[in-house]
N, C-alpha and C. Protein backbone atom coordinates (compact mmCIF):
# COMPACT_ATOMS: atom_id res chain seq x y z
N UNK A 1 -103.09 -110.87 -88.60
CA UNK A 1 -103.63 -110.92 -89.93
C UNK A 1 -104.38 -112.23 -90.11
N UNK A 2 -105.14 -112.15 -90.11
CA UNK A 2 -106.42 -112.92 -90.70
C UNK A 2 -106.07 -113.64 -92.02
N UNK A 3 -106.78 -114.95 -92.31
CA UNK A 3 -106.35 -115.44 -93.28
C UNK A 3 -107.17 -115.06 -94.91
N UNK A 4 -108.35 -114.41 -94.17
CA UNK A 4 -109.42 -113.41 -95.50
C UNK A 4 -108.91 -112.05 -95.71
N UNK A 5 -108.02 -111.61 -95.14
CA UNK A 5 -107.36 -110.11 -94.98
C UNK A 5 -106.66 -109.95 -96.10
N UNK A 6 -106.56 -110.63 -96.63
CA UNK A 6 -105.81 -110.02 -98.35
C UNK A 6 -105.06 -111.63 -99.01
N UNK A 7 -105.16 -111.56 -100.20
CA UNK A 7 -105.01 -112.72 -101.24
C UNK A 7 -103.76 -112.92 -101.37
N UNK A 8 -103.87 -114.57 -101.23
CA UNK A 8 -102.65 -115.03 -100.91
C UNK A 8 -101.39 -115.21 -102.71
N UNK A 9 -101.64 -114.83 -103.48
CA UNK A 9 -101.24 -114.39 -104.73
C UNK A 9 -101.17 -112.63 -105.03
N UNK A 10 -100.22 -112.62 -106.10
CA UNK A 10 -99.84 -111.65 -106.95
C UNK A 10 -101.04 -111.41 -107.93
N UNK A 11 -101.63 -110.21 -107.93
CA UNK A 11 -102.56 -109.47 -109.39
C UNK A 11 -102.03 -109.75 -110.73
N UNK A 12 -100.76 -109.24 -110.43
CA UNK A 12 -99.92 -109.21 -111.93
C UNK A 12 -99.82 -110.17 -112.39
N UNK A 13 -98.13 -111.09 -111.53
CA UNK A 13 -98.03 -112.50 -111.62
C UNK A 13 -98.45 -113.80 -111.42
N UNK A 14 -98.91 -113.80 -110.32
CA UNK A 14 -99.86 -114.73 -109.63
C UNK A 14 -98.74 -115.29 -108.92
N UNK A 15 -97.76 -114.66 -108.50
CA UNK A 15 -96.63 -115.19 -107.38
C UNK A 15 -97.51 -115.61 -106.28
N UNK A 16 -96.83 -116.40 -105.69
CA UNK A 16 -97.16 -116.22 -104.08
C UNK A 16 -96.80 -114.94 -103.23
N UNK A 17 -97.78 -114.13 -102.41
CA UNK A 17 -97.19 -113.52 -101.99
C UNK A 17 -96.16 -114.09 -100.47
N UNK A 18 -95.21 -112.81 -100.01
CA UNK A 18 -94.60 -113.87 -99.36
C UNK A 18 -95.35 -112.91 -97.48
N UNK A 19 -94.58 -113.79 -96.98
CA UNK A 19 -95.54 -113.38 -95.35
C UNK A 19 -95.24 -111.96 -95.01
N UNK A 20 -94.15 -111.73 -95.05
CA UNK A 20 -93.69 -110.19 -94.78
C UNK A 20 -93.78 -109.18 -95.69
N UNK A 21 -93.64 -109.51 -97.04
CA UNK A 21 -93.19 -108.39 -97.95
C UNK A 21 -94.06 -108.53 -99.03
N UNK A 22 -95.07 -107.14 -99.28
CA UNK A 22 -95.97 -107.58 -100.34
C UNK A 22 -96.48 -106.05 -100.43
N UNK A 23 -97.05 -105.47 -101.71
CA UNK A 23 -96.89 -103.95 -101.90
C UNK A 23 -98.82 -104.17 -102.02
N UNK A 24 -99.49 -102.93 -101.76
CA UNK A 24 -100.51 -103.15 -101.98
C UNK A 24 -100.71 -101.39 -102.42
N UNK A 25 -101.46 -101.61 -103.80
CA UNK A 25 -101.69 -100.37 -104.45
C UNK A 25 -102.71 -100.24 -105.47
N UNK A 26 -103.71 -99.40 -105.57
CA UNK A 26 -105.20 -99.78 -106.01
C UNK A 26 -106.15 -101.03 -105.81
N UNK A 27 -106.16 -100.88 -104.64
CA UNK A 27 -107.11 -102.32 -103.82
C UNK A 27 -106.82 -103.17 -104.73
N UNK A 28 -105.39 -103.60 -104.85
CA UNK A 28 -105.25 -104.82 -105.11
C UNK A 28 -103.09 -105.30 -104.47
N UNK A 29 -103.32 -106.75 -104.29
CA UNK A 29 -101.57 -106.72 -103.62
C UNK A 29 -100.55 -107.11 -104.91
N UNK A 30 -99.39 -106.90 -104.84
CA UNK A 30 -98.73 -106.98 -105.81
C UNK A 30 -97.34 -107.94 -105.00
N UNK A 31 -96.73 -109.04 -105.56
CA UNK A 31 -95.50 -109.29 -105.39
C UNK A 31 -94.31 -108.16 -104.66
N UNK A 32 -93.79 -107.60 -105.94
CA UNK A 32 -92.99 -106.14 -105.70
C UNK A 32 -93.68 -104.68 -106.29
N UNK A 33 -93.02 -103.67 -106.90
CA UNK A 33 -93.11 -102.71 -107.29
C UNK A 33 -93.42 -102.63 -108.74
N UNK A 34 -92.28 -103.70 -109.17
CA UNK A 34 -92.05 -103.84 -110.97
C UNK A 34 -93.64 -104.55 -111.25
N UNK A 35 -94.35 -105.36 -110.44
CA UNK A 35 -95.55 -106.32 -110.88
C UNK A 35 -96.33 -104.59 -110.74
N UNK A 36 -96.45 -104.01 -110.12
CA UNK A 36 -97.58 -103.25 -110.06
C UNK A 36 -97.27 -101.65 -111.18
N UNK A 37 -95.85 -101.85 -111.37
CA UNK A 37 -95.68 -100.77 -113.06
C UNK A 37 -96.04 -101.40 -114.38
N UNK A 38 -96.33 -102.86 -113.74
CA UNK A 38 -96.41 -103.58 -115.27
C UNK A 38 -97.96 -103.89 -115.30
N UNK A 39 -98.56 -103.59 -114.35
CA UNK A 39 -100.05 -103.72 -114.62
C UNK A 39 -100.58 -102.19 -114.79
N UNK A 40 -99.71 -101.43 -114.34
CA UNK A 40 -100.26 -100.05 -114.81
C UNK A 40 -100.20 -99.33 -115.80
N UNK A 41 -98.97 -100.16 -116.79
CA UNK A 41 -98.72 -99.65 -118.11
C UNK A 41 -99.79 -100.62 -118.62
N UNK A 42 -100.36 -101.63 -118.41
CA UNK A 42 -101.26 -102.44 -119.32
C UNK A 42 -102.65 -101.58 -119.15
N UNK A 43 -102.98 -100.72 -117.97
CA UNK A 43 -103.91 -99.99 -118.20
C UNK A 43 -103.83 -99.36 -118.23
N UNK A 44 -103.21 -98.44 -118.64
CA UNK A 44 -102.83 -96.91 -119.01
C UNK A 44 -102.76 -97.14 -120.48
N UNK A 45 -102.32 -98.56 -121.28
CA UNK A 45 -102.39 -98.58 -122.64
C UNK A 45 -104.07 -98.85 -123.21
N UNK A 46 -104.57 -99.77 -122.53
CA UNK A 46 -105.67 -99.99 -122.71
C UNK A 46 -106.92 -98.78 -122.58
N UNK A 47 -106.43 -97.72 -121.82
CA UNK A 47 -107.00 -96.27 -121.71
C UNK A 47 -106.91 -95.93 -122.83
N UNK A 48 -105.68 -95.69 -123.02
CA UNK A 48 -105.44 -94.85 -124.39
C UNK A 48 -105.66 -94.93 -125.82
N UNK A 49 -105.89 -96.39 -125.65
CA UNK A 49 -106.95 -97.21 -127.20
C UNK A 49 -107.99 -97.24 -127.45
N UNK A 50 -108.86 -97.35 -126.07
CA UNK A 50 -110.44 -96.58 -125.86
C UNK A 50 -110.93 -95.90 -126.53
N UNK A 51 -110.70 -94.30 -126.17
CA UNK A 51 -110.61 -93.15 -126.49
C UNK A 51 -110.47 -93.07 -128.20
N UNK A 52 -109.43 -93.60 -128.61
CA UNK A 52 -109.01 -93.78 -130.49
C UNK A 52 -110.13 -94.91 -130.55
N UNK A 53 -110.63 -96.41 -130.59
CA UNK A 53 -111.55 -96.35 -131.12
C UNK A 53 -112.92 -95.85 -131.15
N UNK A 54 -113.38 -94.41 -129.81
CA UNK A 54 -114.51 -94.45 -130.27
C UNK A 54 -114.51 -93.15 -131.25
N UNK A 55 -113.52 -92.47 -131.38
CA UNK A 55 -113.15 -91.55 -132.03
C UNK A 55 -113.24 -92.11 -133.37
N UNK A 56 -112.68 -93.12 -133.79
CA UNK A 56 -112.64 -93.43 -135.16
C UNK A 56 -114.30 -94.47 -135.93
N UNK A 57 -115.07 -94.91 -134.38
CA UNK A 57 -116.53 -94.54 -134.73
C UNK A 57 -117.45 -93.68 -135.02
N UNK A 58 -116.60 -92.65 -134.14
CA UNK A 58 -117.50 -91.27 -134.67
C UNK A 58 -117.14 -90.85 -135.93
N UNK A 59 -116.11 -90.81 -136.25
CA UNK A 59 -115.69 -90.09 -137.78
C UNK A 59 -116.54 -90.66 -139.01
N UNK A 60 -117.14 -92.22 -138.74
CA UNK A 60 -117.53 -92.98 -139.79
C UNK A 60 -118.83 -92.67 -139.93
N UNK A 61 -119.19 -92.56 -138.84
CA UNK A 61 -121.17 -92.45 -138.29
C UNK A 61 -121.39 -90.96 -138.90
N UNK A 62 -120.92 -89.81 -139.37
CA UNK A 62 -121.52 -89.12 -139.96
C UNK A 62 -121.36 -89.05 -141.77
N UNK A 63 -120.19 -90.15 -141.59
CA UNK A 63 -119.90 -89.73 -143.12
C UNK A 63 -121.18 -90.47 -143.89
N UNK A 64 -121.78 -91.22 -143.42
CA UNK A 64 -123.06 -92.44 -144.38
C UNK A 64 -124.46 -91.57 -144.38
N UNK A 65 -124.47 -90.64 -143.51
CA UNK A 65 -125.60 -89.78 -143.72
C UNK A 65 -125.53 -88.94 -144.48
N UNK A 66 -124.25 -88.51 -144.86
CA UNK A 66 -123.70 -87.34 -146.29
C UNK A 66 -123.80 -88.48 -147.08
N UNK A 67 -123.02 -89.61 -146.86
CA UNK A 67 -123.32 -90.34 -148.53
C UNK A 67 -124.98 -90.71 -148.86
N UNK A 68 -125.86 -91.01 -147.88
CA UNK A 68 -127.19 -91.12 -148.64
C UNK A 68 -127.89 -89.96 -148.79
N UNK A 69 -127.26 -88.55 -147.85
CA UNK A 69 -128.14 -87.40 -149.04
C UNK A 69 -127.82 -87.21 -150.46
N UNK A 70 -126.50 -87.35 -150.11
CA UNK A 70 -126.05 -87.37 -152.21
C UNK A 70 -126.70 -87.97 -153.01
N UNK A 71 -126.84 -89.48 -152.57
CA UNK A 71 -127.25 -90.05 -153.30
C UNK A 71 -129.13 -89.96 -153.47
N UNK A 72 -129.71 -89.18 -152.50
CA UNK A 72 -131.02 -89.09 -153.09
C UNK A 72 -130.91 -87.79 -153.82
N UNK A 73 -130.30 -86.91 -153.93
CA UNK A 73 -130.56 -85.97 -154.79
C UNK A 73 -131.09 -86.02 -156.11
């Protein structure tokens, strides 16, 4: 192993990783198991908030075109 062959830190934590034991899962290395469930619930939440705000842009963006036909009537 090469010393450019993968980063000498944790994604999650920024542990050191150690020489033998180190998990690697979505091209990136992780400490253990628990560092790489805890970066996947941070994007799996961040997914799921996406989605709700552009939803709650769309709901707004048609209502101002009903309020200025009313109002030119």
């Amino acid at each position: 192993m090469g010393s450019g062959s993968r980063p000498a830190t944790c994604a999650s934590c920024g542990k050191r990783l150690s020489r033998k034991l180190w998990y690697y899962r979505n091209e990136k290395f992780f400490c253990k198991k628990r560092c790489f469930d805890t970066e996947q619930a941070k994007t799996d939440s961040a997914k799921a908030q996406a989605p709700q705000a552009k939803s709650a842009e769309t709901k707004e963006q048609p209502k101002k075109p009903a309020e200025e036909a009313s109002a030119t009537s």
